[in-house]
Protein backbone atom coordinates (compact mmCIF):
# COMPACT_ATOMS: atom_id res chain seq x y z
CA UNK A 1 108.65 90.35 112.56
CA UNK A 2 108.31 86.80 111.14
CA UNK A 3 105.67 86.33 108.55
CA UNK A 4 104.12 83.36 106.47
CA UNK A 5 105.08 84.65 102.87
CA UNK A 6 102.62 82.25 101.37
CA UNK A 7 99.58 80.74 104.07
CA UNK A 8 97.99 78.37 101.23
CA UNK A 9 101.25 76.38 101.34
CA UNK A 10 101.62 74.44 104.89
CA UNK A 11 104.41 72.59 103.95
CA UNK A 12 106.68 74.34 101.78
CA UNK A 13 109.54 73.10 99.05
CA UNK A 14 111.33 76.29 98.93
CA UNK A 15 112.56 79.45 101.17
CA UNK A 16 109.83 82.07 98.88
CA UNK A 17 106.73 80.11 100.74
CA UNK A 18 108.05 79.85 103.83
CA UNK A 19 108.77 82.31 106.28
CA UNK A 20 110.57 85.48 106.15
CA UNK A 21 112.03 87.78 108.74
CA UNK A 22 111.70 91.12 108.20
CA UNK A 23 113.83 93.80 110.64
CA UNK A 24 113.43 97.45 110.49
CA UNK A 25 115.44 100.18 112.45
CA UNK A 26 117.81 102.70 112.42
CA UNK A 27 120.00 102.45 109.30
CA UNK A 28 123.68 101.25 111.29
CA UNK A 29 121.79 98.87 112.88
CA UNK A 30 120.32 97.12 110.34
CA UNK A 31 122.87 96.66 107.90
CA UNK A 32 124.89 95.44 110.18
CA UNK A 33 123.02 92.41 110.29
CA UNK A 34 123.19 92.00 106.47
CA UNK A 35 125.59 89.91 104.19
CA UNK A 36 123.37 90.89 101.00
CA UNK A 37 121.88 93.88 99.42
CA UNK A 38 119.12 94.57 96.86
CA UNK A 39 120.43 96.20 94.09
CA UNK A 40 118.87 96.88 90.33
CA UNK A 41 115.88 94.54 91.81
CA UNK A 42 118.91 92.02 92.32
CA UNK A 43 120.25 90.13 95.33
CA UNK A 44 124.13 90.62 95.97
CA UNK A 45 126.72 90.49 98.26
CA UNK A 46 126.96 93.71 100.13
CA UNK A 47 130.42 95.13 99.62
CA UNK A 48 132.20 97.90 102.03
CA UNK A 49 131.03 100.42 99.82
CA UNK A 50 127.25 99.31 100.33
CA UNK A 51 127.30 100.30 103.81
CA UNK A 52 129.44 103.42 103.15
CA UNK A 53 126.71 104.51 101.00
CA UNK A 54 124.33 103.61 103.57
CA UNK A 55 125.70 105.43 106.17
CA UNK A 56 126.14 108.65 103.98
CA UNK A 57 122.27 108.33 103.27
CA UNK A 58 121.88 108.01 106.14
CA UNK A 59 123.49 111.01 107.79
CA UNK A 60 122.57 113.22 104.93
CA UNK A 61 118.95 112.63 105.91
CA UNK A 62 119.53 112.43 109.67
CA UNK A 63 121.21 116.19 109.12
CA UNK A 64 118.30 117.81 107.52
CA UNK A 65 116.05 116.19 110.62
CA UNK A 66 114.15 113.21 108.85
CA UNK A 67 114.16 110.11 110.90
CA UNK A 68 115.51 107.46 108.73
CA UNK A 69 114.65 103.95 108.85
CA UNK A 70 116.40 101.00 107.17
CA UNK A 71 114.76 97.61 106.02
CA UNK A 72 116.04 94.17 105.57
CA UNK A 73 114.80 90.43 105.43
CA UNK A 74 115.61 87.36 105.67
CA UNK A 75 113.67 84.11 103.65
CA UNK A 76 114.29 81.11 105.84
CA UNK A 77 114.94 77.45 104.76
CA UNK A 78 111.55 75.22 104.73
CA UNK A 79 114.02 72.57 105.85
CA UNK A 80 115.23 74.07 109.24
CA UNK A 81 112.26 76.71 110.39
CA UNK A 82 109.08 74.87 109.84
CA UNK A 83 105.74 77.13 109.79
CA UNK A 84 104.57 76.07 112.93
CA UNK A 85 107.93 76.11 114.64
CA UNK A 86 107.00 78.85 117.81
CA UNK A 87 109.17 81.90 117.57
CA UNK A 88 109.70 84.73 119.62
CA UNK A 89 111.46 87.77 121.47
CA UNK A 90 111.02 87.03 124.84
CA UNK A 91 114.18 85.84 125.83
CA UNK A 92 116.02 88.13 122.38
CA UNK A 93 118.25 89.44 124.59
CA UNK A 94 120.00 86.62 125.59
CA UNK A 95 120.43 85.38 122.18
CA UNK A 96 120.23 88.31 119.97
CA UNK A 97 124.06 87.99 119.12
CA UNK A 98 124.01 84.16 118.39
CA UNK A 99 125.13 84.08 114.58
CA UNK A 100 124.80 80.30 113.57
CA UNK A 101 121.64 78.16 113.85
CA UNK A 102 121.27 76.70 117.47
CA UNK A 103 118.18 73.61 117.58
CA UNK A 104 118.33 74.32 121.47
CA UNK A 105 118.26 77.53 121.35
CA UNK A 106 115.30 77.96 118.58
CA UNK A 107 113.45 74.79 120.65
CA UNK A 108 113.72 76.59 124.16
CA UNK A 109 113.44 80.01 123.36
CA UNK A 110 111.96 81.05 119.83
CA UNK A 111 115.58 81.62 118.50
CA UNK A 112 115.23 82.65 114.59
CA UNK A 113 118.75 84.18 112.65
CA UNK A 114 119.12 88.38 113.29
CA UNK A 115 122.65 88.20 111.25
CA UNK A 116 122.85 87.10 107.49
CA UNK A 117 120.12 89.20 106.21
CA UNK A 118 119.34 90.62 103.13
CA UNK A 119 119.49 94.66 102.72
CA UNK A 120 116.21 96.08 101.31
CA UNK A 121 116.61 99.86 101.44
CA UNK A 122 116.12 103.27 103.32
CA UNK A 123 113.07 105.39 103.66
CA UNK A 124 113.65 109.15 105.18
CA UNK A 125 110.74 110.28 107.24
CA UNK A 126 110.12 114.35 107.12
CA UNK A 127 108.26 114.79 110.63
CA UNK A 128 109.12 118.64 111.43
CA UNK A 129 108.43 119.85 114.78
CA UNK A 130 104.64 120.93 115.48
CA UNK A 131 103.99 124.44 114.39
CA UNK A 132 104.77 126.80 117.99
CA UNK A 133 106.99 124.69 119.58
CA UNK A 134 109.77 126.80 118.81
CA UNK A 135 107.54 129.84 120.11
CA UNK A 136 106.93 127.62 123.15
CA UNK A 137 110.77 126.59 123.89
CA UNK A 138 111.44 130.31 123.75
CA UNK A 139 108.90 131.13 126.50
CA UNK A 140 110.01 129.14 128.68
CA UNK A 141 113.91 130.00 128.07
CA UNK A 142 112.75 133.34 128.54
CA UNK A 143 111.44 132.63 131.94
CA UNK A 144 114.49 130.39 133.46
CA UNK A 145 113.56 126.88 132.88
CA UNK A 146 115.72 124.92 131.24
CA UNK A 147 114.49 122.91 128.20
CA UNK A 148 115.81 119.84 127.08
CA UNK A 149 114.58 116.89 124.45
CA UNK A 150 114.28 113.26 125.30
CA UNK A 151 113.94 111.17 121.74
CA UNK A 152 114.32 107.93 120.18
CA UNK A 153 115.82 109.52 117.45
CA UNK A 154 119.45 109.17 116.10
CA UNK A 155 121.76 111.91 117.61
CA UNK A 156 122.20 113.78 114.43
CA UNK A 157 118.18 113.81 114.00
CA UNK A 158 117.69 115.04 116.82
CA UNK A 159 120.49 117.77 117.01
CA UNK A 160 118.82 119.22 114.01
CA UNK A 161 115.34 119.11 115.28
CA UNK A 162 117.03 120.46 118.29
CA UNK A 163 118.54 123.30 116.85
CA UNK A 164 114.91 124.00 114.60
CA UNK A 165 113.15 124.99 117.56
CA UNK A 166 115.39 126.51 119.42
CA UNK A 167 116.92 124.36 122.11
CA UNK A 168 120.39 124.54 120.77
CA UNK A 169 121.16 128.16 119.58
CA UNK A 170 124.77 128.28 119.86
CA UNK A 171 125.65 126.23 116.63
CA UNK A 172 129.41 125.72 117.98
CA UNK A 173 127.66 122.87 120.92
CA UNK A 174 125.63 121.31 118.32
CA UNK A 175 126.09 117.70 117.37
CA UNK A 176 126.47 117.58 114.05
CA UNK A 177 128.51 121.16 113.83
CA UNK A 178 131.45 119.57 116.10
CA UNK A 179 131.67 116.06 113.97
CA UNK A 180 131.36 117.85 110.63
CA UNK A 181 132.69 120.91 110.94
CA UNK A 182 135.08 120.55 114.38
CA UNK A 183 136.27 117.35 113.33
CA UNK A 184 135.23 115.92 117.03
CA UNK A 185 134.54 112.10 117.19
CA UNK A 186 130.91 110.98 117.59
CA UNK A 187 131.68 110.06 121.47
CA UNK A 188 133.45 113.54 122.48
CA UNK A 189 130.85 115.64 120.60
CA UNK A 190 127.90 113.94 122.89
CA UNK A 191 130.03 114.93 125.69
């Protein structure tokens, strides 16, 4: 999402009136995106053990079931993106890997910079199954139908909610059993 960090200035002098992207998503997709990282209230360059960190965080959380979410921004220069410049995801797809600034590409099709951003943080959601559903899962086990999950979720968050109510039982075919414990790759334990 683009937003106007400061509406009573129309024409601003510097990047903290302007606009400023913010992206949210699953953690290994967002700091991908990111050259810098908030740290001690601090901007800095975000190091190889930044996104270690991040992915550890991450994992822990996704483990335990939370849906984790991970924020960045990005402030952008009053003297390239002008406030009413028209911006959009339409046509994101076609562009969404284009690193450097493209006039054309911004002028035709909304372009604004997904790469170069600034990491902001994590926030870890606990949403635990609805009370029964295990109960329910069990039922229908019980009476020949298989049950499986379709989610948004990362595959380690939703292993674990998996395995909470009762779809995976066997702990050896669980996701996050055969990376941490088996030592399988991500790809060959979705297999």
């Amino acid at each position: 999402m683009i937003r106007d960090m400061n509406p009573s200035v129309a024409r601003p002098k510097n990047a903290e009136d302007n606009l400023c992207i913010f992206l949210k998503g699953a953690p290994d997709r967002v700091h991908i995106r990111c050259e810098n990282i908030v740290e001690g209230g601090k901007v800095i360059a975000m190091t190889e053990n930044h996104k270690i960190a991040i992915e550890n965080a991450n994992t822990l959380f996704g483990n335990m079931g939370e849906r984790v979410l991970g924020f960045s921004r990005l402030e952008l220069d009053p003297k390239i993106y002008k406030k009413d410049d028209l911006f959009g995801t339409k046509d994101w797809k076609s562009w969404m890997t284009t690193k450097s600034y493209d006039a054309n590409l911004r002028d035709t099709q909304g372009w604004f910079p997904m790469w170069g951003l600034t990491f902001v943080g994590l926030v870890s959601l606990n949403d635990p199954p609805r009370p029964g559903v295990d109960l329910a899962v069990q039922k229908c086990k019980a009476a020949g139908i298989k049950v499986i999950m379709v989610t948004g979720d990362q595959k380690n968050t939703a292993a674990a909610i998996a395995a909470k109510v009762s779809i995976i039982t066997d702990k050896e075919t669980e996701y996050n059993w055969l990376v941490d414990k088996v030592g399988l790759s991500k790809e060959k334990a979705m297999e």
